[in-house]
Each structure stands twice: as structure tokens, then as C-alpha cells.
Protein backbone atom coordinates (compact mmCIF):
# COMPACT_ATOMS: atom_id res chain seq x y z
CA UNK A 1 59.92 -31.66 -24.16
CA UNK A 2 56.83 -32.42 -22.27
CA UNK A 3 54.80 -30.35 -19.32
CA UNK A 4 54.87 -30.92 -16.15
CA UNK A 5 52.07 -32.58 -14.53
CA UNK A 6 51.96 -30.64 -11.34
CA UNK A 7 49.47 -33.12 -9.59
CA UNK A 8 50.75 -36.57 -10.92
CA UNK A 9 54.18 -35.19 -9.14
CA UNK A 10 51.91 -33.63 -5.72
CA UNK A 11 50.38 -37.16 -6.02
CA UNK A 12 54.12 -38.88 -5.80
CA UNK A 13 54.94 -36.60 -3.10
CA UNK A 14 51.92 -37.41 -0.91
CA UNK A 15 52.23 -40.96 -1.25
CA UNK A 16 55.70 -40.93 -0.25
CA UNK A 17 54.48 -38.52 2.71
CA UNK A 18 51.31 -41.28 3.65
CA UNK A 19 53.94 -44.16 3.53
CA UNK A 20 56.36 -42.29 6.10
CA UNK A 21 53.51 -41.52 8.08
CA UNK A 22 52.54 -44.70 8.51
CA UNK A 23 56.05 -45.81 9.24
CA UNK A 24 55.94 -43.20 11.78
CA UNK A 25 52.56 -44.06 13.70
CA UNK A 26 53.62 -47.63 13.84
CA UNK A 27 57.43 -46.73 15.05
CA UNK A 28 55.73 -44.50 17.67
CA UNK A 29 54.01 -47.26 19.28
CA UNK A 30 57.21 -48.48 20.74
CA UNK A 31 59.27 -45.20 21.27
CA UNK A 32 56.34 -43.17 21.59
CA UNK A 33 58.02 -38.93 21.78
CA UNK A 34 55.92 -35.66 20.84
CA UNK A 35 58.33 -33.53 18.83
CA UNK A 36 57.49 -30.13 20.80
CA UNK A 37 58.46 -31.92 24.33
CA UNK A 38 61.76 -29.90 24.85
CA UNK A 39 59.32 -26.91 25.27
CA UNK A 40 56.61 -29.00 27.04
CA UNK A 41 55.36 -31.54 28.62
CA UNK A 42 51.73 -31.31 28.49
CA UNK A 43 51.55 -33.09 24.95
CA UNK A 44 52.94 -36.26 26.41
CA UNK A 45 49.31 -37.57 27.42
CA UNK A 46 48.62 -37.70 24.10
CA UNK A 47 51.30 -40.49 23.36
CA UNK A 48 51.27 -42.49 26.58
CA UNK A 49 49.62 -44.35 28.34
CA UNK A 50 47.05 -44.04 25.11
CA UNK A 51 48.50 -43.72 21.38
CA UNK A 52 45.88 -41.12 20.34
CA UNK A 53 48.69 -39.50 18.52
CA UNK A 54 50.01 -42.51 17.06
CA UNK A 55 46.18 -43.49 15.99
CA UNK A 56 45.35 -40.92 14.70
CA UNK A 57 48.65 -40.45 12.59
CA UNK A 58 47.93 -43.93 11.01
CA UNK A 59 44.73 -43.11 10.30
CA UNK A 60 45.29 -40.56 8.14
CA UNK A 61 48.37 -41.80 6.58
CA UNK A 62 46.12 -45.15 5.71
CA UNK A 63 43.42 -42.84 4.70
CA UNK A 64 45.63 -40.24 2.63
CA UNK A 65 47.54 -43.32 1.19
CA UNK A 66 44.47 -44.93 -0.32
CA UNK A 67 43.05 -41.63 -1.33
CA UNK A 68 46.31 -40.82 -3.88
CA UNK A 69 46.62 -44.22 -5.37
CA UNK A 70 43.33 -44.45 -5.44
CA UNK A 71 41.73 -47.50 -3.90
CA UNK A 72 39.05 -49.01 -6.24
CA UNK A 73 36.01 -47.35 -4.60
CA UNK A 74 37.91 -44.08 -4.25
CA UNK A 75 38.42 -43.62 -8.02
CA UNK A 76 36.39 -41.33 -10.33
CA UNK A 77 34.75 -40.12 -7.13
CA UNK A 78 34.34 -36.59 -6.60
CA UNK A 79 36.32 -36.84 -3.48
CA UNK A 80 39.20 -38.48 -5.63
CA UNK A 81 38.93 -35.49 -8.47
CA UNK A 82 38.84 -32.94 -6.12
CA UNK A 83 41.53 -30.82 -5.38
CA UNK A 84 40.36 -28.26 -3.18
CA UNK A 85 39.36 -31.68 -0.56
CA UNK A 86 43.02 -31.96 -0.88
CA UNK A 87 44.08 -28.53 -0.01
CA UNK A 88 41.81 -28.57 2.81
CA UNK A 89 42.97 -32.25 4.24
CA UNK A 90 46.36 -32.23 4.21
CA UNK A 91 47.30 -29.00 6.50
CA UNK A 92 44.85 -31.26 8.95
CA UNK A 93 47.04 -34.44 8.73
CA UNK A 94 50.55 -32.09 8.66
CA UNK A 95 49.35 -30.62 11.64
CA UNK A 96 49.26 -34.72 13.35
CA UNK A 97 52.37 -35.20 12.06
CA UNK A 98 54.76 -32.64 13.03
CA UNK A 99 53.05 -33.64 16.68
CA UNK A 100 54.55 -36.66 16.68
CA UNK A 101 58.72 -36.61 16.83
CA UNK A 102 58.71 -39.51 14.35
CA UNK A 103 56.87 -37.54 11.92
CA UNK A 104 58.45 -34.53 11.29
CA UNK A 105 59.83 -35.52 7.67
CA UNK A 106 55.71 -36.89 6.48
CA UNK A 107 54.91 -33.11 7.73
CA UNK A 108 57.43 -31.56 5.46
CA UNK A 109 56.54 -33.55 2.55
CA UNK A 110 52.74 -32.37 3.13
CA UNK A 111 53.47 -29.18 3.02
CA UNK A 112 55.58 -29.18 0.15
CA UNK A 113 52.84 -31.04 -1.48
CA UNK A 114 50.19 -28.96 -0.78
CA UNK A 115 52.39 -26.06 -2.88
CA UNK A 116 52.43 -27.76 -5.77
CA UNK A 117 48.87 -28.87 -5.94
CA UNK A 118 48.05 -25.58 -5.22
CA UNK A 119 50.04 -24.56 -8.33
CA UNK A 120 48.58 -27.04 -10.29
CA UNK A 121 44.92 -25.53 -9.02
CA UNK A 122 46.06 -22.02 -9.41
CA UNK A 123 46.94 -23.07 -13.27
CA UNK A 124 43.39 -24.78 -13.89
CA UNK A 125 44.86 -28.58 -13.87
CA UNK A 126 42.29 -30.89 -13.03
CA UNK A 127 42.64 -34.97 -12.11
CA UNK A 128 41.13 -37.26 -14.26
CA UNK A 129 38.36 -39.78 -12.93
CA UNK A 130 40.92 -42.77 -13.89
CA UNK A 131 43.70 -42.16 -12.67
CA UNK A 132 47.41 -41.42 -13.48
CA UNK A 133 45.77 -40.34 -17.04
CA UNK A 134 45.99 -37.23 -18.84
CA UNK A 135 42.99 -35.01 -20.05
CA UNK A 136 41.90 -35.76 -22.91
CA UNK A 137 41.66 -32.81 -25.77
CA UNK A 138 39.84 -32.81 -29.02
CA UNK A 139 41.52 -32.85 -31.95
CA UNK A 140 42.15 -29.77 -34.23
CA UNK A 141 39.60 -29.58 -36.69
CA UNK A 142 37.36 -32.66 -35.76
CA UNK A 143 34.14 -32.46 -35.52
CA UNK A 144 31.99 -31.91 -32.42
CA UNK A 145 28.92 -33.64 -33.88
């Protein structure tokens, strides 16, 4: 059997996560809700009259979206191998999304996203400059000439 590819899987999860967020911003144009406004209502400014939330939440999914798939001037970019940038991004766009009620799930998925690529950092994985490829090794016994 084969090894698992900790950050082709993180990648899945994240793109399902940017999709849903997406969803989310645009859904929250027309019902626009803060999750946390049971406890609160000082967060609803930031949903009505202005969708700062909701902007801001498609923002990042759009942005998040076309950093995992990658878009064409994304890949093989330092950004794109990189996954401390990743590590340090995605608790910022979790943190939008639990804010908004309709993206509670994207949240979720960030987080458990961010666990496994910080497995796959903590076991020295890296992502390839094209992607969805594996690293390539040298073969036993070939020369290095």
C-alpha cells in the first residue's frame, strides 16, 4: 500500500472549506446573521447595513480557493510551496468564518486542515512547484554526475 500524502489530502480539505465559504459569503448577502448574536448584538454592524463580513469572507474563500488549486500565476511560487504561509493564513480566514452564522462548517474544515498540514510539516513533506505531483527521488545507485 501507498503513503499518505498529508498535504494533497489538507489541499482537498481546504478547497472544499474555500468552496463553502464562498457559498457562505454569497448566502449571507441575503440572510445576512453573525453566529455569536445569541450572546450579542454588537457584531451585527458588521453584516448590515454593510456586508464587511460577507466581503471579506468571499475574499478569502476566492483567495484561499485559487491559492490550493493553484491558479496559473500562483503555481511554483514560493507563496504556493509554502506551508508555513498556510499555517499562518488559514487561522486568519477561520477566524471570518465562524463570524459569520453561514460559515460555521468552512471554519471547521479550516481547522481540521490546518492539523493535517501541520502534520505533514511536522514530518518534513514539502509541495512540489507543479502541483498535485509527488517529489521526485533519485534512483538507488544512479549516478549524481
Amino acid at each position: 500500500m501507498g503513503k499518505l500524502i498529508k498535504n494533497h489530502w489538507a489541499r482537498l480539505i481546504t478547497l472544499t472549506a474555500a468552496a463553502y465559504q464562498i457559498a457562505a459569503a454569497l448566502e449571507g448577502f441575503f440572510w445576512p446573521k453573525v453566529f455569536f448574536d445569541f450572546l450579542t448584538k454588537t457584531l451585527d454592524p458588521a453584516v448590515k447595513p454593510i456586508p464587511a463580513l460577507q466581503i471579506i469572507n468571499l475574499i478569502f474563500g476566492i483567495f484561499i480557493f485559487a491559492w490550493e488549486w493553484p491558479l496559473g500565476l500562483i503555481a511554483g511560487s514560493s507563496i504556493h510551496r509554502s506551508l508555513e504561509a498556510r499555517l499562518a493564513s488559514f487561522p486568519l480566514a477561520s477566524l471570518a468564518a465562524i463570524l459569520l452564522y453561514q460559515g460555521t462548517n468552512p471554519a471547521i474544515y479550516y481547522i481540521v486542515a490546518m492539523a493535517v498540514y501541520f502534520w505533514a510539516y511536522s514530518e518534513g513533506e514539502i509541495i512540489c512547484a507543479k502541483p498535485w505531483t509527488l517529489p521526485q527521488r533519485g534512483r538507488p545507485g544512479a549516478s549524481k554526475a
